[in-house]
PDB file of N, CA and C in Angstrom:
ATOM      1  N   UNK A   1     103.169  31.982   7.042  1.00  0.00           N
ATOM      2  CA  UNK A   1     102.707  32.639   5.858  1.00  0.00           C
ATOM      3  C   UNK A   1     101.564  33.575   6.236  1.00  0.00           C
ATOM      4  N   UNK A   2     101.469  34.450   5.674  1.00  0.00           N
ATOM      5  CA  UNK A   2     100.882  35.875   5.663  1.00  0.00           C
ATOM      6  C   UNK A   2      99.844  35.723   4.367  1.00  0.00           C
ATOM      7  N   UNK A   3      98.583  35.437   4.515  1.00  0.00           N
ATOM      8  CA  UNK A   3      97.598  35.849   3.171  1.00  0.00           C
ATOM      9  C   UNK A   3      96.714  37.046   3.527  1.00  0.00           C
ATOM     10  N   UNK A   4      96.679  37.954   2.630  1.00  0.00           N
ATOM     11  CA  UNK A   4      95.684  38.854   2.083  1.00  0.00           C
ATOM     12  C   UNK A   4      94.298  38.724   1.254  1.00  0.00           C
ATOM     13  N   UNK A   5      92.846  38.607   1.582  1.00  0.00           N
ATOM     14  CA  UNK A   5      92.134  37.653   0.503  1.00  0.00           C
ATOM     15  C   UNK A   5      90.995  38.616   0.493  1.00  0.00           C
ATOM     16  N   UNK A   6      90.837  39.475  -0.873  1.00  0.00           N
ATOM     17  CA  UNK A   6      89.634  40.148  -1.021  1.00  0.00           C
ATOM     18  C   UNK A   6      88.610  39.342  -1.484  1.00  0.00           C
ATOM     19  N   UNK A   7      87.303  39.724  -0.469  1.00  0.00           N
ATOM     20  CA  UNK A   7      86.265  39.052  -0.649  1.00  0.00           C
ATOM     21  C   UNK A   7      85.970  38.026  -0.126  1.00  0.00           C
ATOM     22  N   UNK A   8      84.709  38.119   0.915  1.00  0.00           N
ATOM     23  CA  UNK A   8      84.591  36.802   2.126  1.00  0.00           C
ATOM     24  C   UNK A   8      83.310  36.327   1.597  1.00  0.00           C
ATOM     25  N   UNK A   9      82.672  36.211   0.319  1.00  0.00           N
ATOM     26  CA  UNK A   9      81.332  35.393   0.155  1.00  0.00           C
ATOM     27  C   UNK A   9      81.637  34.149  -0.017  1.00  0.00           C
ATOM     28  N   UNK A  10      80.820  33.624  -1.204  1.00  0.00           N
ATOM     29  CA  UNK A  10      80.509  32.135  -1.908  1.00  0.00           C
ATOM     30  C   UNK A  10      81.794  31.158  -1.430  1.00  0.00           C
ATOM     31  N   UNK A  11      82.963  32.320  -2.232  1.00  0.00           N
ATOM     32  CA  UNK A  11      84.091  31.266  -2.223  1.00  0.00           C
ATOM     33  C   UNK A  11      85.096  32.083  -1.412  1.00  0.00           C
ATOM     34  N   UNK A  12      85.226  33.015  -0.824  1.00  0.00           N
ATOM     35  CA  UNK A  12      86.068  33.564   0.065  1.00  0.00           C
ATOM     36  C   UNK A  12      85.972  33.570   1.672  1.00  0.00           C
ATOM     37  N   UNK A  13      84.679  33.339   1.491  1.00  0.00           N
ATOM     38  CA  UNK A  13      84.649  32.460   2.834  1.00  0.00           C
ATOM     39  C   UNK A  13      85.477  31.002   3.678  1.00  0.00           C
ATOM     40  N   UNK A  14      84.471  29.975   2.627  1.00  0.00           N
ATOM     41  CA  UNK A  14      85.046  28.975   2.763  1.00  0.00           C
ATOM     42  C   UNK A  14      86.707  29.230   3.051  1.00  0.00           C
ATOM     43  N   UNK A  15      87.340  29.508   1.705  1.00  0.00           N
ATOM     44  CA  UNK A  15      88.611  29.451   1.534  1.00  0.00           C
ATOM     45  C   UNK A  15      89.480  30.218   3.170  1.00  0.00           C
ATOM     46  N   UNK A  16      88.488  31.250   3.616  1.00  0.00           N
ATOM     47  CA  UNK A  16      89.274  31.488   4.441  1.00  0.00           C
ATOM     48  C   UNK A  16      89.346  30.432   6.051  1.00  0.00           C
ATOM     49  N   UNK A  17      88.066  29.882   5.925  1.00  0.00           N
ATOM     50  CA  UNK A  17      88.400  28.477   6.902  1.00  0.00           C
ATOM     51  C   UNK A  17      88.831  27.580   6.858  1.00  0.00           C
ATOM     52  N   UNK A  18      89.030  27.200   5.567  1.00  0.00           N
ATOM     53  CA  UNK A  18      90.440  26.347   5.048  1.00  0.00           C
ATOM     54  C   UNK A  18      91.883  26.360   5.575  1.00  0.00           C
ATOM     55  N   UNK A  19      92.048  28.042   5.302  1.00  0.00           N
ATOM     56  CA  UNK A  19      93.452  28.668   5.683  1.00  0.00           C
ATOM     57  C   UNK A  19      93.593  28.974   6.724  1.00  0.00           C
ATOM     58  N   UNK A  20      92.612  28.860   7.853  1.00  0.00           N
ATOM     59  CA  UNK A  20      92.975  29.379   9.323  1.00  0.00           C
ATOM     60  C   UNK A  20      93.240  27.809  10.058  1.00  0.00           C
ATOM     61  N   UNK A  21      92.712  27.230   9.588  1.00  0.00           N
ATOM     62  CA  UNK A  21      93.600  25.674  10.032  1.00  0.00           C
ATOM     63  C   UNK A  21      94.182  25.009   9.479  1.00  0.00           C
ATOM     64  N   UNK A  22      95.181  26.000   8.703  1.00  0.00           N
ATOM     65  CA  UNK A  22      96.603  25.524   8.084  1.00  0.00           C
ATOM     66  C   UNK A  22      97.469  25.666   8.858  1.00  0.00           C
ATOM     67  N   UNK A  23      98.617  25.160   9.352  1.00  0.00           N
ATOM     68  CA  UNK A  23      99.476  25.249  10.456  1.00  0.00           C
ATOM     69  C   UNK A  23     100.543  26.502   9.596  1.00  0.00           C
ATOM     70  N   UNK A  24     100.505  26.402   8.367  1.00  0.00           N
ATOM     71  CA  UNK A  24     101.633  27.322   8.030  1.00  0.00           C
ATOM     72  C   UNK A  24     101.344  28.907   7.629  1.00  0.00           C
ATOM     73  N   UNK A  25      99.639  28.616   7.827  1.00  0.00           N
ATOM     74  CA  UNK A  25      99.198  30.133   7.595  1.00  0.00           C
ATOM     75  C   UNK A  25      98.880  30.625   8.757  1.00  0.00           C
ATOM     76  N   UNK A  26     100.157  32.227   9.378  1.00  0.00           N
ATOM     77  CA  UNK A  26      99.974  32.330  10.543  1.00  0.00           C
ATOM     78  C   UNK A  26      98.725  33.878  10.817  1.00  0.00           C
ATOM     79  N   UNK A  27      98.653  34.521   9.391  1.00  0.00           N
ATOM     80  CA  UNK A  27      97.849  35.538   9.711  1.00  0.00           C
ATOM     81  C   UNK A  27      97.057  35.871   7.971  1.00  0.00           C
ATOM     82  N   UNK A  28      95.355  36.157   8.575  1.00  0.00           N
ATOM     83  CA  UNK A  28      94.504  36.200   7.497  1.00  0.00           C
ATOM     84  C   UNK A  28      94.195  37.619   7.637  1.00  0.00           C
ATOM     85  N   UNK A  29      94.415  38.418   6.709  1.00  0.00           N
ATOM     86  CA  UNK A  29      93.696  40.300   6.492  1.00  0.00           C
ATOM     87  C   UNK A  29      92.674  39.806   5.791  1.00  0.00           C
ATOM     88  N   UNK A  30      91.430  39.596   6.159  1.00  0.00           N
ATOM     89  CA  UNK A  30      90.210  39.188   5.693  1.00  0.00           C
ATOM     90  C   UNK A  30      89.606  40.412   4.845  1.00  0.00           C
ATOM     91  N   UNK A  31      89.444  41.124   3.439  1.00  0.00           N
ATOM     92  CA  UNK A  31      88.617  42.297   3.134  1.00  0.00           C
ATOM     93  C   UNK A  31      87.468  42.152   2.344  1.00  0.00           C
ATOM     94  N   UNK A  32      86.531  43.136   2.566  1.00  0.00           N
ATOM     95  CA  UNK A  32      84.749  42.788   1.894  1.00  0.00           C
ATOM     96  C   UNK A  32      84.497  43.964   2.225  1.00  0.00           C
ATOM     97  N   UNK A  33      83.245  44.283   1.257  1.00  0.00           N
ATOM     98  CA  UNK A  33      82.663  45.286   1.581  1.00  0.00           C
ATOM     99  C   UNK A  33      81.414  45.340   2.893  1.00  0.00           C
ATOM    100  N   UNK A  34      81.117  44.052   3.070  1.00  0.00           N
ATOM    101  CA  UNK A  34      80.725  44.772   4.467  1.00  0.00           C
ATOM    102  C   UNK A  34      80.248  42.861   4.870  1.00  0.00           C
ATOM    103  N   UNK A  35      80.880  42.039   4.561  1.00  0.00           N
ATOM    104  CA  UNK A  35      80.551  39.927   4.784  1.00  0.00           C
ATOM    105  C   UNK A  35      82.146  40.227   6.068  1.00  0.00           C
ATOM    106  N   UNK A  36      83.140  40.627   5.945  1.00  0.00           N
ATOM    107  CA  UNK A  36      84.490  39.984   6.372  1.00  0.00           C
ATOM    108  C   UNK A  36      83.862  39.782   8.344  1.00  0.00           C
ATOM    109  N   UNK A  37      83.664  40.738   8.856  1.00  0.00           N
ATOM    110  CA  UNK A  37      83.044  40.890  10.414  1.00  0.00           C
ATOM    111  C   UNK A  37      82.441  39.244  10.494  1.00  0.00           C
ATOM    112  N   UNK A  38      81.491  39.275   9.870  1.00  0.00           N
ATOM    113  CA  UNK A  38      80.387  37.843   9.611  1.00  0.00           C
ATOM    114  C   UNK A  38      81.080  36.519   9.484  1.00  0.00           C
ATOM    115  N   UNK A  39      82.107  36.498   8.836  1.00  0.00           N
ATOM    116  CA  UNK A  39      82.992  35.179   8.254  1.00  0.00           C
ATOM    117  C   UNK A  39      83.986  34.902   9.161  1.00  0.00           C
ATOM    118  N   UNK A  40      84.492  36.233   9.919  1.00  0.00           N
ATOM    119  CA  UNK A  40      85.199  35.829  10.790  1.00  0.00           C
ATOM    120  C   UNK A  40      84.985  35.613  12.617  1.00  0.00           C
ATOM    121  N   UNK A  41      83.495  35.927  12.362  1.00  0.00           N
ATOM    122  CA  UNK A  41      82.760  35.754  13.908  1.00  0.00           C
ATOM    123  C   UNK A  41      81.954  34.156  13.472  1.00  0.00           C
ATOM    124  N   UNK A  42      82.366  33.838  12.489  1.00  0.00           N
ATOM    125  CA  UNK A  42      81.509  32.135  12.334  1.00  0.00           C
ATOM    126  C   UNK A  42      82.846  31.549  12.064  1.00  0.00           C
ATOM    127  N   UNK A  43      84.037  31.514  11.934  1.00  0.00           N
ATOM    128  CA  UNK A  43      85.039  30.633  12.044  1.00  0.00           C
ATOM    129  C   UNK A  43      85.578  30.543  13.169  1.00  0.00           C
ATOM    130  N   UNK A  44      85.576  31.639  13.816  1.00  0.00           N
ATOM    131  CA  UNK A  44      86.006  31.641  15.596  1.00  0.00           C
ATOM    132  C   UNK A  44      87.962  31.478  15.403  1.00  0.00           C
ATOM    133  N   UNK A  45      88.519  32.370  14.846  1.00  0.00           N
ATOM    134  CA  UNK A  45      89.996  31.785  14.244  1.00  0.00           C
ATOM    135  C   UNK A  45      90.437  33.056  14.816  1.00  0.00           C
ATOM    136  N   UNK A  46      91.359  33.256  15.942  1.00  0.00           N
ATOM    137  CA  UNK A  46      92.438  34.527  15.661  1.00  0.00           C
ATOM    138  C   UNK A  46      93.529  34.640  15.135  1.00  0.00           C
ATOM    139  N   UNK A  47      93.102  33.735  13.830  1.00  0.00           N
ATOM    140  CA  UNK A  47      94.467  34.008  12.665  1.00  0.00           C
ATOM    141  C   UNK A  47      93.601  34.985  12.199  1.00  0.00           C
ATOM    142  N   UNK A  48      93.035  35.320  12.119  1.00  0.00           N
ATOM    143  CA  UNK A  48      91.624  36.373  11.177  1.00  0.00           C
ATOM    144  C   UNK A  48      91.674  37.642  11.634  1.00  0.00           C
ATOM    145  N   UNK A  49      92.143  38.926  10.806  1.00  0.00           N
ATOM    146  CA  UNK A  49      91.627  40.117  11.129  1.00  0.00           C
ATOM    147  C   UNK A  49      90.944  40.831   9.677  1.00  0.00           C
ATOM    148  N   UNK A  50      89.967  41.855   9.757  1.00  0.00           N
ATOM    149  CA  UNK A  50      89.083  42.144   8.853  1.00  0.00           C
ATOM    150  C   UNK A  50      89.174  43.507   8.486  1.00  0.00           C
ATOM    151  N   UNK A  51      89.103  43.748   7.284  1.00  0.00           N
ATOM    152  CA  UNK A  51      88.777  45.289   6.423  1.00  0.00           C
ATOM    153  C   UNK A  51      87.642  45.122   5.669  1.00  0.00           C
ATOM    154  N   UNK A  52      86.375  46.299   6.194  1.00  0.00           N
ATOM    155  CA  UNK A  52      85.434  46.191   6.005  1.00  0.00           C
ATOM    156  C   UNK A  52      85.537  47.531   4.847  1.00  0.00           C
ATOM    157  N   UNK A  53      84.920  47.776   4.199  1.00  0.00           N
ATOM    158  CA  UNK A  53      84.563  48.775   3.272  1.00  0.00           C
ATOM    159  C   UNK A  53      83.486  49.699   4.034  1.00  0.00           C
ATOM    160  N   UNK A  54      82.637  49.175   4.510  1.00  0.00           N
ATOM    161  CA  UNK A  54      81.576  50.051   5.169  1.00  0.00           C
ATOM    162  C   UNK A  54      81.953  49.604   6.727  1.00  0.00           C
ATOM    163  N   UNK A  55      81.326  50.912   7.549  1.00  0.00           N
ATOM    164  CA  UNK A  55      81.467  50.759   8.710  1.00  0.00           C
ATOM    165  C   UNK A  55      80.091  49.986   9.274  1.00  0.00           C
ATOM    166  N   UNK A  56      81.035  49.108   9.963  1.00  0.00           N
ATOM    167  CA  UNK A  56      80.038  47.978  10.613  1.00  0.00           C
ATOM    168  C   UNK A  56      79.142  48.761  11.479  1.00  0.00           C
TER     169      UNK A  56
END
């Protein structure tokens, strides 16, 4: 499974470290306006890739 999840704060964070050690979720498009870089360099997951709104 393939998720798309706008917004990596409060609760889009978490949720996305939830879903990267799901065995059936094989790829995360992480997007934020400028948290996704951050959420996905503290889960350490290369199910995780990121769309930032601003350039990092």
């Amino acid at each position: 499974m393939k998720i798309f999840m706008v917004g990596a704060g409060a609760q889009g964070g978490p949720c996305a470290s939830v879903l990267a050690r799901d065995k059936d979720v094989s790829e995360i498009v992480l997007g934020d306006i400028d948290l996704a870089n951050k959420v996905k360099n503290k889960i350490k997951s290369n199910k995780i890739t990121t769309l930032n709104a601003l350039p990092p």
